[in-house]
PDB file of N, CA and C in Angstrom:
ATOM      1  N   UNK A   1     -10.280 -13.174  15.095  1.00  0.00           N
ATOM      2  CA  UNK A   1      -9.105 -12.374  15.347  1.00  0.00           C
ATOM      3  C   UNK A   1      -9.441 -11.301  16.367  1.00  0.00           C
ATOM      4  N   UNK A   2      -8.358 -11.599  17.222  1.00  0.00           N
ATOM      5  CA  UNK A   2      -8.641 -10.186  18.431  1.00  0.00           C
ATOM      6  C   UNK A   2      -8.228  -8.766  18.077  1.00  0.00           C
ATOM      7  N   UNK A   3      -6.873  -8.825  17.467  1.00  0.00           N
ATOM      8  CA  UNK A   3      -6.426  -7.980  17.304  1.00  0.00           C
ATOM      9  C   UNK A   3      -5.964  -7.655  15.615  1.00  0.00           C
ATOM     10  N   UNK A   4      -5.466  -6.347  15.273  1.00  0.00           N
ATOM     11  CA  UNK A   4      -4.402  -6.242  14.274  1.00  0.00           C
ATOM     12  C   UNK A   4      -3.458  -7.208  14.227  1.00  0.00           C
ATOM     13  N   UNK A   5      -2.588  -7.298  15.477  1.00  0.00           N
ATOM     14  CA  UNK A   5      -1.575  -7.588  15.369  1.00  0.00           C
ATOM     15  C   UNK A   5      -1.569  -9.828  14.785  1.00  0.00           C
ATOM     16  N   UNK A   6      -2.819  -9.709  14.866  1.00  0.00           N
ATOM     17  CA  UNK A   6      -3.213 -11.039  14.639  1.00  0.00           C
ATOM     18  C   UNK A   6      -2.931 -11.273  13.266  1.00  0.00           C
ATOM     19  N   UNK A   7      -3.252 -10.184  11.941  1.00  0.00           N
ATOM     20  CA  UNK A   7      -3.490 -10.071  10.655  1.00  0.00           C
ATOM     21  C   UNK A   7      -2.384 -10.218   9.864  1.00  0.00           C
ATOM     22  N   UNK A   8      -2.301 -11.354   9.197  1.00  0.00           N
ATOM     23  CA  UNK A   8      -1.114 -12.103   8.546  1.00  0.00           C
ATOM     24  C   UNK A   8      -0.151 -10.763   7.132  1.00  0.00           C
ATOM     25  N   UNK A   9      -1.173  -9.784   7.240  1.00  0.00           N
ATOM     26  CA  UNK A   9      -0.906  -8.236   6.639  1.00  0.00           C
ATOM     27  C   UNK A   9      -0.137  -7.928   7.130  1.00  0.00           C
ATOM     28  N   UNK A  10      -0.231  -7.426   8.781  1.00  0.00           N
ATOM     29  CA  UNK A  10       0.513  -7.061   9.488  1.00  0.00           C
ATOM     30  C   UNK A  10       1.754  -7.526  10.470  1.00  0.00           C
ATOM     31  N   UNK A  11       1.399  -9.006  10.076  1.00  0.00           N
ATOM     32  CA  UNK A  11       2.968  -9.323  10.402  1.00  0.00           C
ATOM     33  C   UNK A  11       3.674  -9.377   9.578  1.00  0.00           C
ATOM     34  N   UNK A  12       3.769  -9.542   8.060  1.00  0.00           N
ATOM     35  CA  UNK A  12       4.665  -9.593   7.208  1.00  0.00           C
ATOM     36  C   UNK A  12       5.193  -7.774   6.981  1.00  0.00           C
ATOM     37  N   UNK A  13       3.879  -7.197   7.327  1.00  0.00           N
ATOM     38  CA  UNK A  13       4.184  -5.913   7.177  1.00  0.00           C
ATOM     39  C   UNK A  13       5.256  -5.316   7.698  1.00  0.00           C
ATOM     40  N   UNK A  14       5.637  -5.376   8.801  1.00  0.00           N
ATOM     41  CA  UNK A  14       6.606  -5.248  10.121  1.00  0.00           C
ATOM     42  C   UNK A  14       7.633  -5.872   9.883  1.00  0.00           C
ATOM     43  N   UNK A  15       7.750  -7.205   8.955  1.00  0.00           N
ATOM     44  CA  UNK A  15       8.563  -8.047   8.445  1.00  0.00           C
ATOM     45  C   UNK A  15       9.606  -7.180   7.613  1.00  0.00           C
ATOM     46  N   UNK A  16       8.540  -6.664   6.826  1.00  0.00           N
ATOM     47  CA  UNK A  16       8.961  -5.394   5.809  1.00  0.00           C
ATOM     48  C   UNK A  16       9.817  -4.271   6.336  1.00  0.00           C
ATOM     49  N   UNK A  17       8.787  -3.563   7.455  1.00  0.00           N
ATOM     50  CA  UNK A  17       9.389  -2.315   8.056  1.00  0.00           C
ATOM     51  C   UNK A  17      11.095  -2.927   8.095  1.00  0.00           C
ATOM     52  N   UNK A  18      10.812  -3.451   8.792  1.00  0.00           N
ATOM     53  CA  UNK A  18      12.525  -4.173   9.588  1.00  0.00           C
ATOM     54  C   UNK A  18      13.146  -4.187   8.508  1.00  0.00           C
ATOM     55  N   UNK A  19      13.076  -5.411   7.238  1.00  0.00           N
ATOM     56  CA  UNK A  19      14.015  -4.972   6.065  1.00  0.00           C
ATOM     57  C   UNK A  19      14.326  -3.676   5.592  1.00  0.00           C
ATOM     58  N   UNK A  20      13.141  -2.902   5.350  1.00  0.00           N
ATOM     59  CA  UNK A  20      13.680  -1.959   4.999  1.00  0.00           C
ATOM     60  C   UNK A  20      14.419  -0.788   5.952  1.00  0.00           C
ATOM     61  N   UNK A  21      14.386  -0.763   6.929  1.00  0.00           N
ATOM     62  CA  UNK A  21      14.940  -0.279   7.377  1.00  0.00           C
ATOM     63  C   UNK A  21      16.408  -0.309   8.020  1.00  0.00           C
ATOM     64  N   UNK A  22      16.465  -1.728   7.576  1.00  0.00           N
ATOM     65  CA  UNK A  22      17.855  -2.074   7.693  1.00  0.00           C
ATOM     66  C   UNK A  22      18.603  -1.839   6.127  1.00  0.00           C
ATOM     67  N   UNK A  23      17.937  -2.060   5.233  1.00  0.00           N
ATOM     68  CA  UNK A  23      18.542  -2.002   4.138  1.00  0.00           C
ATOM     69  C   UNK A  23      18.854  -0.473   3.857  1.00  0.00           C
ATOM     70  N   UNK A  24      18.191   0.391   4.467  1.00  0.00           N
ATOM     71  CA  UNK A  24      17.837   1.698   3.904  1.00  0.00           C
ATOM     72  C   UNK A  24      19.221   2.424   4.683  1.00  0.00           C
ATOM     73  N   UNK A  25      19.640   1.814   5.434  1.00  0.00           N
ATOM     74  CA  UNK A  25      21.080   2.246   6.619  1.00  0.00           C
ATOM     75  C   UNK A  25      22.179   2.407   5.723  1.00  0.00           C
ATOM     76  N   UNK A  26      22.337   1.512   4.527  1.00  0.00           N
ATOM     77  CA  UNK A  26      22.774   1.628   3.536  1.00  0.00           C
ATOM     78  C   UNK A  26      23.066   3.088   2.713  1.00  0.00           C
ATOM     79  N   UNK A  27      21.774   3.976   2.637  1.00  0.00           N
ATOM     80  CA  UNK A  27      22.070   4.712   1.382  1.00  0.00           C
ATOM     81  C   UNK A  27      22.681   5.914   2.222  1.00  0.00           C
ATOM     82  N   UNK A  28      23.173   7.025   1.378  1.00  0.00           N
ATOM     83  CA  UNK A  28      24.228   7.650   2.046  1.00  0.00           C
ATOM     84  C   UNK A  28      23.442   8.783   2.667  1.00  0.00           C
ATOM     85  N   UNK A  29      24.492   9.390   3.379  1.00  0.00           N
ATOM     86  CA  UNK A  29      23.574  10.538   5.032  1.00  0.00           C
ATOM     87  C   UNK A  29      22.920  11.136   4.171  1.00  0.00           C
ATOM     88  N   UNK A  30      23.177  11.921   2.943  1.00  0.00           N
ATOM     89  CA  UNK A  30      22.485  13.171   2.452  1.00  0.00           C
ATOM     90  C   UNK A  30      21.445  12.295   1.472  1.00  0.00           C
ATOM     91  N   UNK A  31      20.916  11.179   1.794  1.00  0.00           N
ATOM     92  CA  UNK A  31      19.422  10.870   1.721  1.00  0.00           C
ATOM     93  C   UNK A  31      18.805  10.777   2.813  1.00  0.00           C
ATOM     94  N   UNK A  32      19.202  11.392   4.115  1.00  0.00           N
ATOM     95  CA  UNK A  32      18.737  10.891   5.404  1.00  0.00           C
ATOM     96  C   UNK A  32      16.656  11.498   5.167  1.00  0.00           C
ATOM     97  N   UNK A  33      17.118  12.591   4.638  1.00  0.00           N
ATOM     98  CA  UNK A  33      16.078  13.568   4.640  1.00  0.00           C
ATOM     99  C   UNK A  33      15.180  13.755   3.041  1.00  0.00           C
ATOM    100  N   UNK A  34      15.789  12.820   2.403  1.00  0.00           N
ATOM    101  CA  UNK A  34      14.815  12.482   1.062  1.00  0.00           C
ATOM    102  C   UNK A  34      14.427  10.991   0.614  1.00  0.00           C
ATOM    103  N   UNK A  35      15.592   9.889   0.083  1.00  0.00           N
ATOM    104  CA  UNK A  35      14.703   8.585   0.224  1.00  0.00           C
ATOM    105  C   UNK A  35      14.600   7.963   0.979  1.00  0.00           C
ATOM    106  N   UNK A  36      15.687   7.992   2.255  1.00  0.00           N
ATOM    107  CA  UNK A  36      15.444   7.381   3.464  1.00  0.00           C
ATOM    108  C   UNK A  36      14.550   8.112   3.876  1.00  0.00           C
ATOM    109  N   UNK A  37      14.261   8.992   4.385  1.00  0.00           N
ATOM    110  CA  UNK A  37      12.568   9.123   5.241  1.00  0.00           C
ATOM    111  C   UNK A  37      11.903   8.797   4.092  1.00  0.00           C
ATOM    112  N   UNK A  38      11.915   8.748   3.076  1.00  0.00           N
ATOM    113  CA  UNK A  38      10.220   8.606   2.411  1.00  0.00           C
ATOM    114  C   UNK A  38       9.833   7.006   2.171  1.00  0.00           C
ATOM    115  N   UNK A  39      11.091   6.311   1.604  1.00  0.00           N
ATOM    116  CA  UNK A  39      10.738   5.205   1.748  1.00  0.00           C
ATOM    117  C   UNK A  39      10.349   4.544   3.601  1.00  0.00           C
ATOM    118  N   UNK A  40      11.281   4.562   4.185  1.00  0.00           N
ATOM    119  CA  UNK A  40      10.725   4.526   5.659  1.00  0.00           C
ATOM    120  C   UNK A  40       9.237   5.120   6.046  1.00  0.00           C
ATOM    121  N   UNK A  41       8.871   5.970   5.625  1.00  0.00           N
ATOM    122  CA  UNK A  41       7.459   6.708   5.986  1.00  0.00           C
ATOM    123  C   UNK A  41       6.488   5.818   4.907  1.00  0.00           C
ATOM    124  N   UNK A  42       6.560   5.361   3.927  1.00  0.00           N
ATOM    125  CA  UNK A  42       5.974   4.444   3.273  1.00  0.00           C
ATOM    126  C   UNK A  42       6.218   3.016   3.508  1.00  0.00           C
ATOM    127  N   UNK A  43       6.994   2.689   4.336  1.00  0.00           N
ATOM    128  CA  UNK A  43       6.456   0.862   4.999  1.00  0.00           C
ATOM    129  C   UNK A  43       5.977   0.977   6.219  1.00  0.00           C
ATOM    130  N   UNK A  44       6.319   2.546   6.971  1.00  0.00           N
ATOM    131  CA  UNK A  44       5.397   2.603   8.096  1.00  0.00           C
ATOM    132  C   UNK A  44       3.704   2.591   8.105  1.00  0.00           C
ATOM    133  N   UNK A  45       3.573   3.192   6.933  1.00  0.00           N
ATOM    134  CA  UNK A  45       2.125   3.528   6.876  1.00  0.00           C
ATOM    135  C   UNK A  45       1.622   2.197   5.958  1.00  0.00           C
ATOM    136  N   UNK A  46       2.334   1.311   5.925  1.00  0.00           N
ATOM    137  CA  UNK A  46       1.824   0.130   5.195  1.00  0.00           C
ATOM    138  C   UNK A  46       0.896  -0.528   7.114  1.00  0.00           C
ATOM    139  N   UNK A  47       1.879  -0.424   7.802  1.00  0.00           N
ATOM    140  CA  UNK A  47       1.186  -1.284   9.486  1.00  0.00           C
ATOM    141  C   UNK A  47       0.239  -0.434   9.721  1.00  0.00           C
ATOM    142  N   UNK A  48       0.953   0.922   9.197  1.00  0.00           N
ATOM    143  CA  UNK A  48      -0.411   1.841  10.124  1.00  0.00           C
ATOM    144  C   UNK A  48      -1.653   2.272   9.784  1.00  0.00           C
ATOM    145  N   UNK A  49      -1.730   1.961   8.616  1.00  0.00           N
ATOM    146  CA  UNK A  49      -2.951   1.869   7.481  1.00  0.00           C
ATOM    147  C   UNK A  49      -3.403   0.426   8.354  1.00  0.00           C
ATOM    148  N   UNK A  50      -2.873  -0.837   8.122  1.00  0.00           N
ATOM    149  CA  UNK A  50      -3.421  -2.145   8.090  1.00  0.00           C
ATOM    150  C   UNK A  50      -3.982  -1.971   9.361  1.00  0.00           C
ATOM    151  N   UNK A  51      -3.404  -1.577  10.699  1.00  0.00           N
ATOM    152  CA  UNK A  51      -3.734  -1.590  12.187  1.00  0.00           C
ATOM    153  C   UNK A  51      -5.323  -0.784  11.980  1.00  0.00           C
ATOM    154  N   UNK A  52      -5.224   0.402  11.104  1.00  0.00           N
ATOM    155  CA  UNK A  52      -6.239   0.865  11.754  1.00  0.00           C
ATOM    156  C   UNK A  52      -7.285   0.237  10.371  1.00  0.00           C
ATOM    157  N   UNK A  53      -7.108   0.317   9.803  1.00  0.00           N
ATOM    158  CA  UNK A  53      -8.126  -0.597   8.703  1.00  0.00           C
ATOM    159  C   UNK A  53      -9.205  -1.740   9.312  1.00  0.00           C
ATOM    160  N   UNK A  54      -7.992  -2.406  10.456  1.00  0.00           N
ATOM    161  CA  UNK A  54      -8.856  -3.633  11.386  1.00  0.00           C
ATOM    162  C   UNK A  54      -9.741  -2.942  12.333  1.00  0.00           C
ATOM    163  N   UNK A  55      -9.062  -1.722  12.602  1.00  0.00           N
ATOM    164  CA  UNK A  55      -9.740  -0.835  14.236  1.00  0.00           C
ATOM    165  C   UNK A  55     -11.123   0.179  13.652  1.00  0.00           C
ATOM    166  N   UNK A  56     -11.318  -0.497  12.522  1.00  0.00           N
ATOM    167  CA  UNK A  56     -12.731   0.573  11.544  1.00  0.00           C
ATOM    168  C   UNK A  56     -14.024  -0.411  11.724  1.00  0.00           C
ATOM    169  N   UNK A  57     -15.062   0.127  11.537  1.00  0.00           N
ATOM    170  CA  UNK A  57     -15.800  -0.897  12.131  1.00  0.00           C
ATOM    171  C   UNK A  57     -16.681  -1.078  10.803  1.00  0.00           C
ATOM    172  N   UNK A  58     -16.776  -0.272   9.824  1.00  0.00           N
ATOM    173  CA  UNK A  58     -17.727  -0.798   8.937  1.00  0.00           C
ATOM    174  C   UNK A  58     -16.503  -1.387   7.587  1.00  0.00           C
ATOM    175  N   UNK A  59     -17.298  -2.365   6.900  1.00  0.00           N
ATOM    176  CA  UNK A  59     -16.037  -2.709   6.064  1.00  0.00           C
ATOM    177  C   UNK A  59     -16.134  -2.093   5.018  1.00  0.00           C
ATOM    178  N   UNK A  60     -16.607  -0.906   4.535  1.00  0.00           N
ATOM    179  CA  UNK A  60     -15.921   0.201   3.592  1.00  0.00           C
ATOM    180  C   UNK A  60     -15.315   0.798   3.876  1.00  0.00           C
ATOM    181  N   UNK A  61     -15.251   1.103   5.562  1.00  0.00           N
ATOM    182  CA  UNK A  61     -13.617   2.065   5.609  1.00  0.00           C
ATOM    183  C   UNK A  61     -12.201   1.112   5.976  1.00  0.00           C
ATOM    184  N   UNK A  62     -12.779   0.046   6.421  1.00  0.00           N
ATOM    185  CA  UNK A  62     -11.875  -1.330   6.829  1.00  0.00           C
ATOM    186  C   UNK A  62     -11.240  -1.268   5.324  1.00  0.00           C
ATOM    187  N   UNK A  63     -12.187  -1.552   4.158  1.00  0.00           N
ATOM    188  CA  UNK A  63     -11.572  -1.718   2.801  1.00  0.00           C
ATOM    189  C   UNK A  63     -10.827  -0.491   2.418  1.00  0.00           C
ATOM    190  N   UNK A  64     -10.874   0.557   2.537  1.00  0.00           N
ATOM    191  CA  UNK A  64     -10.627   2.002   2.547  1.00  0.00           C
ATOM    192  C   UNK A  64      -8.953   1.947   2.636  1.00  0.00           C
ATOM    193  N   UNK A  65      -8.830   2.040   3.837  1.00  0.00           N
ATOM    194  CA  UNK A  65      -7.387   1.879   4.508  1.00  0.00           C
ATOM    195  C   UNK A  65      -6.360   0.833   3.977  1.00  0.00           C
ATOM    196  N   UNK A  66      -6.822  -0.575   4.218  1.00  0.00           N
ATOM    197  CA  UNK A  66      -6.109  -1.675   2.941  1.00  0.00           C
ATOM    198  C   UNK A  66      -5.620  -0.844   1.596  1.00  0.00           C
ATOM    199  N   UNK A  67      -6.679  -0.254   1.175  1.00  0.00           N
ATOM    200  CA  UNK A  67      -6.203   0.411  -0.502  1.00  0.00           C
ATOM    201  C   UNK A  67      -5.274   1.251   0.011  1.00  0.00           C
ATOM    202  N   UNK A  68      -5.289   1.975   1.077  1.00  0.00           N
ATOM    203  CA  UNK A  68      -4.442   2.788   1.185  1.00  0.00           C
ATOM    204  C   UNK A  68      -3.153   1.842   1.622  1.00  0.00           C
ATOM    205  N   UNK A  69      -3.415   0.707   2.543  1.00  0.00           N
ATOM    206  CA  UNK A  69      -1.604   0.372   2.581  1.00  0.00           C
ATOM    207  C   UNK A  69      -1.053  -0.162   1.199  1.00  0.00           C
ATOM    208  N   UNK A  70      -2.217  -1.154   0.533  1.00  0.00           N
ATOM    209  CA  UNK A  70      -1.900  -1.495  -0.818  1.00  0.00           C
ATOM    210  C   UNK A  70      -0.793  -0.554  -1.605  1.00  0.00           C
ATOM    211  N   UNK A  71      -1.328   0.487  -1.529  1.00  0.00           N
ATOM    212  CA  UNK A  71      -0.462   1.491  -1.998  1.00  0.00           C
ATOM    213  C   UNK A  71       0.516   1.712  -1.701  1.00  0.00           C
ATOM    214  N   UNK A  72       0.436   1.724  -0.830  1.00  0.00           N
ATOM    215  CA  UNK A  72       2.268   2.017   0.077  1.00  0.00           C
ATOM    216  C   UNK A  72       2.863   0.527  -0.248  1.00  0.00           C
ATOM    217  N   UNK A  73       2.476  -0.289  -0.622  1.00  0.00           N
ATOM    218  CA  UNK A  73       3.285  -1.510  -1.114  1.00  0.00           C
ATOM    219  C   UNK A  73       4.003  -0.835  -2.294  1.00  0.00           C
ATOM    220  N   UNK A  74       2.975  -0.338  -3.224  1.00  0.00           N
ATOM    221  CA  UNK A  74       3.853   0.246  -4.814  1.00  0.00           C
ATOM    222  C   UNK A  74       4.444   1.249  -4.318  1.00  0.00           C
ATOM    223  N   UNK A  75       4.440   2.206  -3.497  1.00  0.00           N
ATOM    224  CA  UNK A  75       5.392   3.250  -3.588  1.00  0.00           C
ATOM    225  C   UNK A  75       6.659   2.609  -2.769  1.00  0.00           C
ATOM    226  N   UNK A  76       6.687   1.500  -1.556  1.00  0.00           N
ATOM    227  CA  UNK A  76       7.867   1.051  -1.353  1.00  0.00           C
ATOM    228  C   UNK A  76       8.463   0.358  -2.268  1.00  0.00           C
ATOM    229  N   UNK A  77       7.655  -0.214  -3.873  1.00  0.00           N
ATOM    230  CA  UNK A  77       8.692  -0.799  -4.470  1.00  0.00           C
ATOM    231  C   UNK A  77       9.430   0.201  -5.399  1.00  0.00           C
ATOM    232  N   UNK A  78       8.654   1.220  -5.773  1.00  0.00           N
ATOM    233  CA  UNK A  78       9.078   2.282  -6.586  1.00  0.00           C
ATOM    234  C   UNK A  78      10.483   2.994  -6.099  1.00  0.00           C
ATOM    235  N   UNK A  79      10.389   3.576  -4.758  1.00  0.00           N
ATOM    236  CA  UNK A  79      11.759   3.759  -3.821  1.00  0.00           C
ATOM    237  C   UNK A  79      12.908   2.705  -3.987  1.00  0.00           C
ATOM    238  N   UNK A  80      12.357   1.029  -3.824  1.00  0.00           N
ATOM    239  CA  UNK A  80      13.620   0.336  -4.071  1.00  0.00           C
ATOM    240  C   UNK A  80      14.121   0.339  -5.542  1.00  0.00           C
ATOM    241  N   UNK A  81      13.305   0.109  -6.854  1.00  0.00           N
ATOM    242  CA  UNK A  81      13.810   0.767  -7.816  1.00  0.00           C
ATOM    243  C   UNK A  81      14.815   2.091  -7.931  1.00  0.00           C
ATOM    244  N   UNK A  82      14.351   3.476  -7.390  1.00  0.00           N
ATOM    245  CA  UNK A  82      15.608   4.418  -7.140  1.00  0.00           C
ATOM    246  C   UNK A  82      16.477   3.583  -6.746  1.00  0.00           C
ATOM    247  N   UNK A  83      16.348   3.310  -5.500  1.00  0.00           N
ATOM    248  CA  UNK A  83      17.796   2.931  -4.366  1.00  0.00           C
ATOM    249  C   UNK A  83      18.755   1.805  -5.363  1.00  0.00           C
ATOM    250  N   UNK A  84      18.188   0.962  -6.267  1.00  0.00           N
ATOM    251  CA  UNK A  84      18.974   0.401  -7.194  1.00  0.00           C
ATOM    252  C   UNK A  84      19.478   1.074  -8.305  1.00  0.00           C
ATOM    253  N   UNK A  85      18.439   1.684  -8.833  1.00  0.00           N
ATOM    254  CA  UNK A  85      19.015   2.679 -10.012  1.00  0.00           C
ATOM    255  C   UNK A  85      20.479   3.528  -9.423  1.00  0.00           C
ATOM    256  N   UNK A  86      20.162   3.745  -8.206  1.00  0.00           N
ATOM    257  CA  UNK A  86      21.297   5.116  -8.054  1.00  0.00           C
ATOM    258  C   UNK A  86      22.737   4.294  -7.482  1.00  0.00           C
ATOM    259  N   UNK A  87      22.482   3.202  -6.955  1.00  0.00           N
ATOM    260  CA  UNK A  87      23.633   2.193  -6.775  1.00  0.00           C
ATOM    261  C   UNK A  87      23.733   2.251  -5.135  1.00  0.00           C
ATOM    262  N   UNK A  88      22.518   2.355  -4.689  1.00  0.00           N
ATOM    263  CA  UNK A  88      22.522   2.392  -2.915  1.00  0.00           C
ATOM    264  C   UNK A  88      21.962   1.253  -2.135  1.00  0.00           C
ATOM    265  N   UNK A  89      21.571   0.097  -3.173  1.00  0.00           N
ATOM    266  CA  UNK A  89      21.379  -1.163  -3.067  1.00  0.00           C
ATOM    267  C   UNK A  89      21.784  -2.040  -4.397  1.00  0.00           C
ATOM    268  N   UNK A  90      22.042  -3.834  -3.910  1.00  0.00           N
ATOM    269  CA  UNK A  90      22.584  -4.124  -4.913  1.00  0.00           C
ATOM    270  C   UNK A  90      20.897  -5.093  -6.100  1.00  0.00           C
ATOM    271  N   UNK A  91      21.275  -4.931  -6.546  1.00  0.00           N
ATOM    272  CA  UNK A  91      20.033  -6.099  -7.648  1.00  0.00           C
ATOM    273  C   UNK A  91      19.075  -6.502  -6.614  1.00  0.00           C
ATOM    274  N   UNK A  92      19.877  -7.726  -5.844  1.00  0.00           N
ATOM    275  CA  UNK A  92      19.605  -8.945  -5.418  1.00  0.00           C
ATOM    276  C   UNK A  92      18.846  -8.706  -4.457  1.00  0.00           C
ATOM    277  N   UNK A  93      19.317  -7.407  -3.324  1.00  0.00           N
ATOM    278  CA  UNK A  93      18.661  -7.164  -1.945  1.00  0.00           C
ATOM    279  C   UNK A  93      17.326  -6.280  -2.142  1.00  0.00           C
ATOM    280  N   UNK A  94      17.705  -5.783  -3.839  1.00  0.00           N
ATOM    281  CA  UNK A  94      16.335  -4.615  -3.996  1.00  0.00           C
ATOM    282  C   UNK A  94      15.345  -5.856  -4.688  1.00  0.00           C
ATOM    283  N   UNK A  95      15.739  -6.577  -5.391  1.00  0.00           N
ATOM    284  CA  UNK A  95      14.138  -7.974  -5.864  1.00  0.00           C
ATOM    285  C   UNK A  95      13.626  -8.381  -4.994  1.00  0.00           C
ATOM    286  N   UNK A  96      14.673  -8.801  -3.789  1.00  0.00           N
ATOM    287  CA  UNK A  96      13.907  -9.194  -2.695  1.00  0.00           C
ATOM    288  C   UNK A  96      13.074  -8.959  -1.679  1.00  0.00           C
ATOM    289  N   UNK A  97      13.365  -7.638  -1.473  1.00  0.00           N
ATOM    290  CA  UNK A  97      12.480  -6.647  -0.913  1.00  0.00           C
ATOM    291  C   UNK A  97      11.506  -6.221  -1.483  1.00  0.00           C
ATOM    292  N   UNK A  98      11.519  -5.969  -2.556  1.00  0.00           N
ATOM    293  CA  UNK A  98      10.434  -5.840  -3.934  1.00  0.00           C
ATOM    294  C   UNK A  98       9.140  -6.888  -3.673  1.00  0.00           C
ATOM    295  N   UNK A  99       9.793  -8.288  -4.081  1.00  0.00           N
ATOM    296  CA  UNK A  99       9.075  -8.949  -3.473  1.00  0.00           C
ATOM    297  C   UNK A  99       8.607  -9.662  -2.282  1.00  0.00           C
ATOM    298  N   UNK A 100       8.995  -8.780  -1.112  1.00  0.00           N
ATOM    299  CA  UNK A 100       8.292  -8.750  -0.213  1.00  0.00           C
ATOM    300  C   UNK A 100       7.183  -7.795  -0.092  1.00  0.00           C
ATOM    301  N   UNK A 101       7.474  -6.968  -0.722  1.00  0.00           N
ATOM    302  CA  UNK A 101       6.644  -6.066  -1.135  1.00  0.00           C
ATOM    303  C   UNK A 101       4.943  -6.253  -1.739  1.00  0.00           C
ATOM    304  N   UNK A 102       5.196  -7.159  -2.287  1.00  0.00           N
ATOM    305  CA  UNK A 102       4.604  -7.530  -3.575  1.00  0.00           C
ATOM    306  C   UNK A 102       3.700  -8.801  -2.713  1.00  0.00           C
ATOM    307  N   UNK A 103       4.129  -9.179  -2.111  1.00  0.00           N
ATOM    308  CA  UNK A 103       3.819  -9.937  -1.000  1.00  0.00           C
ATOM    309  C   UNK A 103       2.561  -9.696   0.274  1.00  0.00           C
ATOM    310  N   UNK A 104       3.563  -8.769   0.385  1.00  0.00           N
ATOM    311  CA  UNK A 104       2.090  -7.939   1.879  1.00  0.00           C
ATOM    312  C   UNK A 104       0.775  -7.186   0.314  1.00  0.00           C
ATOM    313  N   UNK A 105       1.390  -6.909  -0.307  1.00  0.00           N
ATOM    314  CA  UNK A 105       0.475  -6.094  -1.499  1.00  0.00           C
ATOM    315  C   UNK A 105      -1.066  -6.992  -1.603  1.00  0.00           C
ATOM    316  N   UNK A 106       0.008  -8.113  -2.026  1.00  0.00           N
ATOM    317  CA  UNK A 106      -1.072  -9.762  -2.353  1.00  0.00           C
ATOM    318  C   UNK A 106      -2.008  -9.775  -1.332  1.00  0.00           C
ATOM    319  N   UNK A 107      -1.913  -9.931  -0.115  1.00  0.00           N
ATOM    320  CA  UNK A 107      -2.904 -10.369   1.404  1.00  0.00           C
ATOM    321  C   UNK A 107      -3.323  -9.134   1.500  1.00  0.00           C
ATOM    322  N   UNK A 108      -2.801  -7.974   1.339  1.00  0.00           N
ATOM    323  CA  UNK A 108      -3.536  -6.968   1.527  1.00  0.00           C
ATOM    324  C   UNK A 108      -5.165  -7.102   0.549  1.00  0.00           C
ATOM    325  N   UNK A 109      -4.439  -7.290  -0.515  1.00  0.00           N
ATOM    326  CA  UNK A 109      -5.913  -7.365  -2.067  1.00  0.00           C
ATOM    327  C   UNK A 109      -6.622  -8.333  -1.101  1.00  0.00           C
ATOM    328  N   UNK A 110      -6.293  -9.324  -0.603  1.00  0.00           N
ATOM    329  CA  UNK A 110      -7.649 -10.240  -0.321  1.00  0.00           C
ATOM    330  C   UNK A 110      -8.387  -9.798   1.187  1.00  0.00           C
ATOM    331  N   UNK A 111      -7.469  -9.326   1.931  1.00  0.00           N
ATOM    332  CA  UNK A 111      -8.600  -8.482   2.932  1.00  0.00           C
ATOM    333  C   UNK A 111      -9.002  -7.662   2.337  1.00  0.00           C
ATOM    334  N   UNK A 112      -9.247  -7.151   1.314  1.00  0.00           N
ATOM    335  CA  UNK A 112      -9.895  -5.744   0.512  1.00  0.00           C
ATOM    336  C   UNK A 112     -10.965  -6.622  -0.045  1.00  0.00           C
ATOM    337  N   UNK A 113     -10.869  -7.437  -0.908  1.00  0.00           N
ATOM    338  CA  UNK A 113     -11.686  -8.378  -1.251  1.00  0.00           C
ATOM    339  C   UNK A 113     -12.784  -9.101  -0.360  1.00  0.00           C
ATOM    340  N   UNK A 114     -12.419  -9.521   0.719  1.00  0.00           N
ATOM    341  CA  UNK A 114     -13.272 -10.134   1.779  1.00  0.00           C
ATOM    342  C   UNK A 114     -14.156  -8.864   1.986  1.00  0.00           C
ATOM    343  N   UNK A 115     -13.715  -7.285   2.502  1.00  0.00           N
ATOM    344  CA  UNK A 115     -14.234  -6.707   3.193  1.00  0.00           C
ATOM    345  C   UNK A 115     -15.496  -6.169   1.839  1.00  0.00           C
ATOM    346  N   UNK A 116     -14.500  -6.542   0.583  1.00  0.00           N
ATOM    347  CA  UNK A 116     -16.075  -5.871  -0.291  1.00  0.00           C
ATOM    348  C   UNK A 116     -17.267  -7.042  -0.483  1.00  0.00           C
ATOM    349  N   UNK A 117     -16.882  -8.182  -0.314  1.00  0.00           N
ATOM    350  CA  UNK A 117     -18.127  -8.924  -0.463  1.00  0.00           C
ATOM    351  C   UNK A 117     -19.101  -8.845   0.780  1.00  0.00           C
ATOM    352  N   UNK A 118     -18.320  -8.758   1.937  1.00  0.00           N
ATOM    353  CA  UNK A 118     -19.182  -8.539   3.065  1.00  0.00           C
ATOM    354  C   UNK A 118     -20.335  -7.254   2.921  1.00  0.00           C
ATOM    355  N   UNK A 119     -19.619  -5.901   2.380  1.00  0.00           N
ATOM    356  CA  UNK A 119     -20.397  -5.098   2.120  1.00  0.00           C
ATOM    357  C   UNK A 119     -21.639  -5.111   0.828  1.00  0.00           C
ATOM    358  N   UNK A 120     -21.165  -5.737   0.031  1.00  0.00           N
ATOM    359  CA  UNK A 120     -23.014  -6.400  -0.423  1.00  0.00           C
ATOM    360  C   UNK A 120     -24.035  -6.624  -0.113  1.00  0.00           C
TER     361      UNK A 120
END
């Protein structure tokens, strides 16, 4: 792989951004500045964790960063939970996103995984 943008993380990741950010157009203005930016700031930092995770050169901080987008997988599903609870998405569009979620989460664990056996 040459690049990030090569990393099957980071294209689904971006996959993500885009849903959610289309879905998130949805909730009303006076979340512009509470779950819309936060969920948005948490699928951003899912690419921008993964981009630079690849751009690290030893694989404990390579693994480092993964945990950190890993994470931003659960806090974007936690946000779509609100956005359903409060009625600013419906069921169907918040499972699915969920599990897209749940998705980049998955490939994320196994580049975390690769990068810890390497470090042995």
């Amino acid at each position: 792989m040459r690049s990030f943008t090569d990393l099957e993380a980071w294209k689904k990741g971006m996959d993500l951004v885009e849903e959610i950010y289309i879905l998130s157009q949805r909730f009303p203005k006076d979340e512009r500045f509470g779950l819309t930016s936060q969920i948005r700031d948490a699928v951003v930092s899912i690419v921008a964790n993964t981009a630079e995770g690849f751009s690290r050169y030893t694989f404990a901080d390579k693994a480092n960063r993964y945990v950190i987008a890993r994470g931003e997988c659960g806090e974007v599903q936690a946000f779509l939970y609100v956005a359903e609870r409060l009625l600013y998405i419906d069921k169907e569009t918040a499972a699915r996103a969920r599990h897209h979620a749940e998705e980049v989460g998955r490939i994320l664990s196994g580049l975390i995984a690769s990068c810890r056996r390497h470090q042995s």
